[in-house]
N, C-alpha and C. Protein backbone atom coordinates (compact mmCIF):
# COMPACT_ATOMS: atom_id res chain seq x y z
N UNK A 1 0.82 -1.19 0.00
CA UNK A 1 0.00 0.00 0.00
C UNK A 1 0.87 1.26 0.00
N UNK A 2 1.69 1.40 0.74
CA UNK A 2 3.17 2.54 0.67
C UNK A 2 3.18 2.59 -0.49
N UNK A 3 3.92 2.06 -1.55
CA UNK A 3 4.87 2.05 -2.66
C UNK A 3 3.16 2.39 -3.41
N UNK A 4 2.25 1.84 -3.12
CA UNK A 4 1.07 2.57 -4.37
C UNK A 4 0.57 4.21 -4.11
N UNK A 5 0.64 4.34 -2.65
CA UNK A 5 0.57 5.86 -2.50
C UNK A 5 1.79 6.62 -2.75
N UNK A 6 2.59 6.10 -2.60
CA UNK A 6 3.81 6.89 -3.38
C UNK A 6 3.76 7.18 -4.95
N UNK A 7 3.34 6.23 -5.56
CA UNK A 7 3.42 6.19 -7.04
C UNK A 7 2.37 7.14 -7.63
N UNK A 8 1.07 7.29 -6.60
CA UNK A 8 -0.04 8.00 -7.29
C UNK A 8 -0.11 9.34 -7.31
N UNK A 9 1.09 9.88 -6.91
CA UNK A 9 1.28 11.44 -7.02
C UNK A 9 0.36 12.38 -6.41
N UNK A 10 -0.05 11.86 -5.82
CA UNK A 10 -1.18 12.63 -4.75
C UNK A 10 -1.13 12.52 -3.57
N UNK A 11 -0.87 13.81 -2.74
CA UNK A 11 -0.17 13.65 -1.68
C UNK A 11 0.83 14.06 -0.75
N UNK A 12 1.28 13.52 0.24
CA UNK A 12 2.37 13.84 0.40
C UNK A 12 2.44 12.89 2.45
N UNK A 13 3.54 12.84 2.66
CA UNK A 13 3.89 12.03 3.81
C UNK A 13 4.05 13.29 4.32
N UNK A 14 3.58 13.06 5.59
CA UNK A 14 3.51 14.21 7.14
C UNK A 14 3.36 13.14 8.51
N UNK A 15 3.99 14.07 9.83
CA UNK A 15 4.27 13.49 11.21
C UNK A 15 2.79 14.20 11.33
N UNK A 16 2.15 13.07 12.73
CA UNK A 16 0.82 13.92 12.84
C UNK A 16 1.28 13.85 14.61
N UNK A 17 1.43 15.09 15.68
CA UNK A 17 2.26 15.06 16.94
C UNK A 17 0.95 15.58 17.91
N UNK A 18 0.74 14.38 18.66
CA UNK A 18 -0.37 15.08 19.97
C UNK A 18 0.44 14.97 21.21
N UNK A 19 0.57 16.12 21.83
CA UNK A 19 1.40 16.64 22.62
C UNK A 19 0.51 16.98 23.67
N UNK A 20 0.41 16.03 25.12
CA UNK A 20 -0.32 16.25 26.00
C UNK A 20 0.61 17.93 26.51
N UNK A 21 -0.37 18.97 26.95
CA UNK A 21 0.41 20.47 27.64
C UNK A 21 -0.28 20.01 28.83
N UNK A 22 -1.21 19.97 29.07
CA UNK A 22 -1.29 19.41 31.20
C UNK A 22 -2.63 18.41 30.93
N UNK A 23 -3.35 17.84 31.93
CA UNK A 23 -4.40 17.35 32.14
C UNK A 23 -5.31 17.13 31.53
N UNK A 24 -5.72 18.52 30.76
CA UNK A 24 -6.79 18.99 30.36
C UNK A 24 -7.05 19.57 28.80
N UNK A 25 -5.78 19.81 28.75
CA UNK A 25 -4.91 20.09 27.06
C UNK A 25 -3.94 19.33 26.35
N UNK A 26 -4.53 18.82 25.08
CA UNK A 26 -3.43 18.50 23.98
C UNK A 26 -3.51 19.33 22.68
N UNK A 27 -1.92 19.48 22.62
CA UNK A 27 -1.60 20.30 21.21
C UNK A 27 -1.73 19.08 20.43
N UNK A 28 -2.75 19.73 19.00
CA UNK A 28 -2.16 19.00 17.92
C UNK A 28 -1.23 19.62 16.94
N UNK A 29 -0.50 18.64 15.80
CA UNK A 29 0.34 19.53 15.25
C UNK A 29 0.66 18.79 14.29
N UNK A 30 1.22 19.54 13.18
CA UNK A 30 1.15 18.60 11.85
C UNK A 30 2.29 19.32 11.25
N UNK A 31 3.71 17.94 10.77
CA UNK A 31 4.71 18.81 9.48
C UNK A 31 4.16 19.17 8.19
N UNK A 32 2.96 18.54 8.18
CA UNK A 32 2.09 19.37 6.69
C UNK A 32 2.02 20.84 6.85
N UNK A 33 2.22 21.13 5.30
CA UNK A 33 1.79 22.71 5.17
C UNK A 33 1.19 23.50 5.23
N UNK A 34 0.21 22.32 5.32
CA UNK A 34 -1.44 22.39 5.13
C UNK A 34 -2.14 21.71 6.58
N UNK A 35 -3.16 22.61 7.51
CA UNK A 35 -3.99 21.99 7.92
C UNK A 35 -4.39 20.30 8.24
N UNK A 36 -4.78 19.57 8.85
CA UNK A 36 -4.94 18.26 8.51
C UNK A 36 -6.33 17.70 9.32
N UNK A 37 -6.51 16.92 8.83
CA UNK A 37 -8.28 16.38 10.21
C UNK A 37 -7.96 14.70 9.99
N UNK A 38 -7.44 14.11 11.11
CA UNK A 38 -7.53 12.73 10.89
C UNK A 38 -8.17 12.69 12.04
N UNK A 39 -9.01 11.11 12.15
CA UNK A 39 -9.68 11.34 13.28
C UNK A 39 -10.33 11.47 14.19
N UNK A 40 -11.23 12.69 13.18
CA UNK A 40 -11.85 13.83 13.78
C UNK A 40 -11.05 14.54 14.68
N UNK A 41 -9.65 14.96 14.50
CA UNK A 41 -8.94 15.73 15.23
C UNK A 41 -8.74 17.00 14.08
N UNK A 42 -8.36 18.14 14.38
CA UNK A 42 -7.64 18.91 13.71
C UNK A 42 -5.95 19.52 14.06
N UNK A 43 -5.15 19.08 13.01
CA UNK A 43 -3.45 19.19 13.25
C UNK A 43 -3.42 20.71 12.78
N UNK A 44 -2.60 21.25 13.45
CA UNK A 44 -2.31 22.72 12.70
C UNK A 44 -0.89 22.41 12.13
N UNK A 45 -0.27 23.07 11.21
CA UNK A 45 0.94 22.98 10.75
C UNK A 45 2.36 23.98 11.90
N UNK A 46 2.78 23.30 12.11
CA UNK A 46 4.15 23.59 12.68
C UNK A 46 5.45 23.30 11.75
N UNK A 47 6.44 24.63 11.56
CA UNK A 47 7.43 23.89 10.54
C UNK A 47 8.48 23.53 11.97
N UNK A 48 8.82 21.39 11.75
CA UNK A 48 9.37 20.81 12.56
C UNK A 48 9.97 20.02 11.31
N UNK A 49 11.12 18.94 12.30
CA UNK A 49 11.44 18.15 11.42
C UNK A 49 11.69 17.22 12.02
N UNK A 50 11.23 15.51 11.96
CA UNK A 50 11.94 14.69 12.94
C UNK A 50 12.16 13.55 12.74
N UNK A 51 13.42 13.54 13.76
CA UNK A 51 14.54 12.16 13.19
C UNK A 51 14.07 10.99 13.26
N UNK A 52 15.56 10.22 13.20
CA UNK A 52 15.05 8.68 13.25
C UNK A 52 15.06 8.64 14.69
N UNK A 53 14.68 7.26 14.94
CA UNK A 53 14.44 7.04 16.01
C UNK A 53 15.97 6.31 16.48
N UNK A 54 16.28 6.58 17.72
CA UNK A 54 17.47 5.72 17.86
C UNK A 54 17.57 5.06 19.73
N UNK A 55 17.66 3.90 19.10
CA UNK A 55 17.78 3.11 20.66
C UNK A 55 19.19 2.52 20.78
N UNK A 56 19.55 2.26 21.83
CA UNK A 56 20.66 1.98 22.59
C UNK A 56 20.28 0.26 23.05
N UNK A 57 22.04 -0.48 23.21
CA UNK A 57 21.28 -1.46 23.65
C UNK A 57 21.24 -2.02 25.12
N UNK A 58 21.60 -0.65 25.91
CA UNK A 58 21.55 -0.92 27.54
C UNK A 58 20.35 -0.85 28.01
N UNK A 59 18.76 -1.06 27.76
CA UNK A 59 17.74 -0.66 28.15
C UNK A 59 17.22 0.60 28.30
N UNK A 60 18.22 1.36 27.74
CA UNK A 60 17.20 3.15 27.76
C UNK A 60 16.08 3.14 27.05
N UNK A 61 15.44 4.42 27.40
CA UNK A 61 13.98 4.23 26.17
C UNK A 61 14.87 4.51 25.18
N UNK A 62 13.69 4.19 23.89
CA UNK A 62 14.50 5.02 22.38
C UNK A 62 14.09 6.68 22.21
N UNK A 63 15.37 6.98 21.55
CA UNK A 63 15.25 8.72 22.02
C UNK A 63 15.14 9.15 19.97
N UNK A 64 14.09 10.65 20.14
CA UNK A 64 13.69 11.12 19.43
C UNK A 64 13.86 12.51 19.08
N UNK A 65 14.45 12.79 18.03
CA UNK A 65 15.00 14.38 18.18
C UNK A 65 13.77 14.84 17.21
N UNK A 66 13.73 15.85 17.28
CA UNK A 66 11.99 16.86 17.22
C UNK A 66 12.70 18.27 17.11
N UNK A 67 13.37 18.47 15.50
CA UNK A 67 13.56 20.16 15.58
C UNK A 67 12.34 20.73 15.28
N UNK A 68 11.93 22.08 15.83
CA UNK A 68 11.04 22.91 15.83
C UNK A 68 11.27 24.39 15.03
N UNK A 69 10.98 25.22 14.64
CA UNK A 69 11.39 26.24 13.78
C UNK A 69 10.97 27.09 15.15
N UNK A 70 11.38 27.83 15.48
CA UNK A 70 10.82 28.92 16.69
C UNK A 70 10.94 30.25 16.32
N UNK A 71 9.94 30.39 15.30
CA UNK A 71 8.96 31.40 14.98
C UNK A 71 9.54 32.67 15.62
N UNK A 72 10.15 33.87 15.34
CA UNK A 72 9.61 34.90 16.92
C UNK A 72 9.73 34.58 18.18
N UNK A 73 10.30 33.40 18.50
CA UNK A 73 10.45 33.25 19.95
C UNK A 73 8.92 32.25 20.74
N UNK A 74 8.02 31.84 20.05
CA UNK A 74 7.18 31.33 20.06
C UNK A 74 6.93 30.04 20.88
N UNK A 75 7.80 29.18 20.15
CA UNK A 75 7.98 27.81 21.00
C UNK A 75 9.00 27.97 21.68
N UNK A 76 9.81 28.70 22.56
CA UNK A 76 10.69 29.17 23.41
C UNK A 76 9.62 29.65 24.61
N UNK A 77 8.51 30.59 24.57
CA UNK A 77 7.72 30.94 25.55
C UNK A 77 6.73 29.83 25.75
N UNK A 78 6.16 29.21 24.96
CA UNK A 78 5.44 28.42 25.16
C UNK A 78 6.09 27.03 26.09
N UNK A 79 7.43 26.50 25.73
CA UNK A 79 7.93 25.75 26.67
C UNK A 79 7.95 26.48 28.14
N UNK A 80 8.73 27.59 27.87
CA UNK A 80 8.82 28.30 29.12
C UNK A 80 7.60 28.36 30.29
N UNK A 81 6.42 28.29 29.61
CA UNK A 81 5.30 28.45 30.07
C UNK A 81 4.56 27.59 30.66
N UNK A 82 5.17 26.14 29.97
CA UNK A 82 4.23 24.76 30.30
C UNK A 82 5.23 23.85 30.08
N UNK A 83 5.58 22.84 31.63
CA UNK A 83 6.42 21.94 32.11
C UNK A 83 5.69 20.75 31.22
N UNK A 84 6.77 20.75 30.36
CA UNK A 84 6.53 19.46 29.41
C UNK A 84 7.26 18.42 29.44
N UNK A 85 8.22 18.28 30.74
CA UNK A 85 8.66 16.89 31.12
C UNK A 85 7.65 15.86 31.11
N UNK A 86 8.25 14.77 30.73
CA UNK A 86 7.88 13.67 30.91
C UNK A 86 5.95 13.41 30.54
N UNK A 87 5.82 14.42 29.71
CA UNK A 87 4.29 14.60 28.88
C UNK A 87 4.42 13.48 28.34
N UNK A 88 2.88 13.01 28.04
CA UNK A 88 3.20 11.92 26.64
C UNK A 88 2.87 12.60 25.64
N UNK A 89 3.49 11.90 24.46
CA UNK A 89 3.89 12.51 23.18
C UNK A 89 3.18 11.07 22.08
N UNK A 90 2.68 11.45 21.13
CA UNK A 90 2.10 10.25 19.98
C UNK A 90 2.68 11.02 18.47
N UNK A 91 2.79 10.27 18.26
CA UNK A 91 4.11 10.58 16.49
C UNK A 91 3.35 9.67 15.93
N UNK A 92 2.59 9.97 14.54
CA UNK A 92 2.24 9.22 13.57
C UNK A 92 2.84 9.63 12.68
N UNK A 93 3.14 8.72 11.45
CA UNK A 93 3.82 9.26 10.46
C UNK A 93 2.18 8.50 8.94
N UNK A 94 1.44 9.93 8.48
CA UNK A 94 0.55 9.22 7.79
C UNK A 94 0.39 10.16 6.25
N UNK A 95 0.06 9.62 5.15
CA UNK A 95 -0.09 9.79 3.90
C UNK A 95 -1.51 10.49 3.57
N UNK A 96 -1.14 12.25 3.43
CA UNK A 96 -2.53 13.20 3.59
C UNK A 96 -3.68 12.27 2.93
N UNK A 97 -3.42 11.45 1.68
CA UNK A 97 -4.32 11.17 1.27
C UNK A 97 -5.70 10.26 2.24
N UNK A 98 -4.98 9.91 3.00
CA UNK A 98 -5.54 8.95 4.30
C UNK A 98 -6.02 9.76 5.31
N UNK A 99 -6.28 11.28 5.28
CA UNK A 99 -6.44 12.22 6.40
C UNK A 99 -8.24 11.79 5.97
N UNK A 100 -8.46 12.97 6.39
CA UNK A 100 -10.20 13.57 6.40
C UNK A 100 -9.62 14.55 4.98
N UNK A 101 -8.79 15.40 5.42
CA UNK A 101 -8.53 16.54 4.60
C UNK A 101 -8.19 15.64 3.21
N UNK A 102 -7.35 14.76 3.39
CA UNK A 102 -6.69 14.72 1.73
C UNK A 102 -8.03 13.87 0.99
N UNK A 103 -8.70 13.19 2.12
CA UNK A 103 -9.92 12.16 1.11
C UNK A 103 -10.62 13.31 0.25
N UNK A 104 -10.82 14.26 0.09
CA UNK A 104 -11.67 14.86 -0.93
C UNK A 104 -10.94 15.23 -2.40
């Protein structure tokens, strides 16, 4: 199924990132350029970029690097603002055409 959505030129591969901020709030967020609705969620676009994944073989978790573009100082206050240790974090990696948004 990959290699046929690749081939059909329609499209494009994007991270889809729900980022618990406390209790009661999750950011969504999308490397698309564009808007996204999978779901029934809505991703806003953030320009990010993120790596591979890389594990160790002493039992650490596997660690994930997540560059962020920081806008104006933007995601600098916003960390500043909200203790995002040890949040949980969900990384999909999905093919717009498979969104809400790209099905039309």
């Amino acid at each position: 199924m990959k290699n046929a959505l690749e081939s059909d030129g329609r499209g494009h591969w994007a991270h889809l990132v729900e980022l618990e901020i406390n209790a009661n709030t999750t950011g969504y967020f999308t490397t698309s350029p564009e808007t996204l609705t999978h779901n029934g969620q809505t991703y806003i676009p953030v320009l990010m970029a993120i790596g591979e994944e890389e594990q160790t073989i002493d039992g650490q978790l596997p660690r994930l690097s997540v560059d962020v573009w920081n806008y104006r100082g933007i995601i600098f206050q916003f960390a500043k603002d909200n203790d995002l240790v040890l949040n949980d974090v969900t990384i999909r990696l999905v093919h717009t055409t498979l969104t809400e948004s790209g099905a039309g």
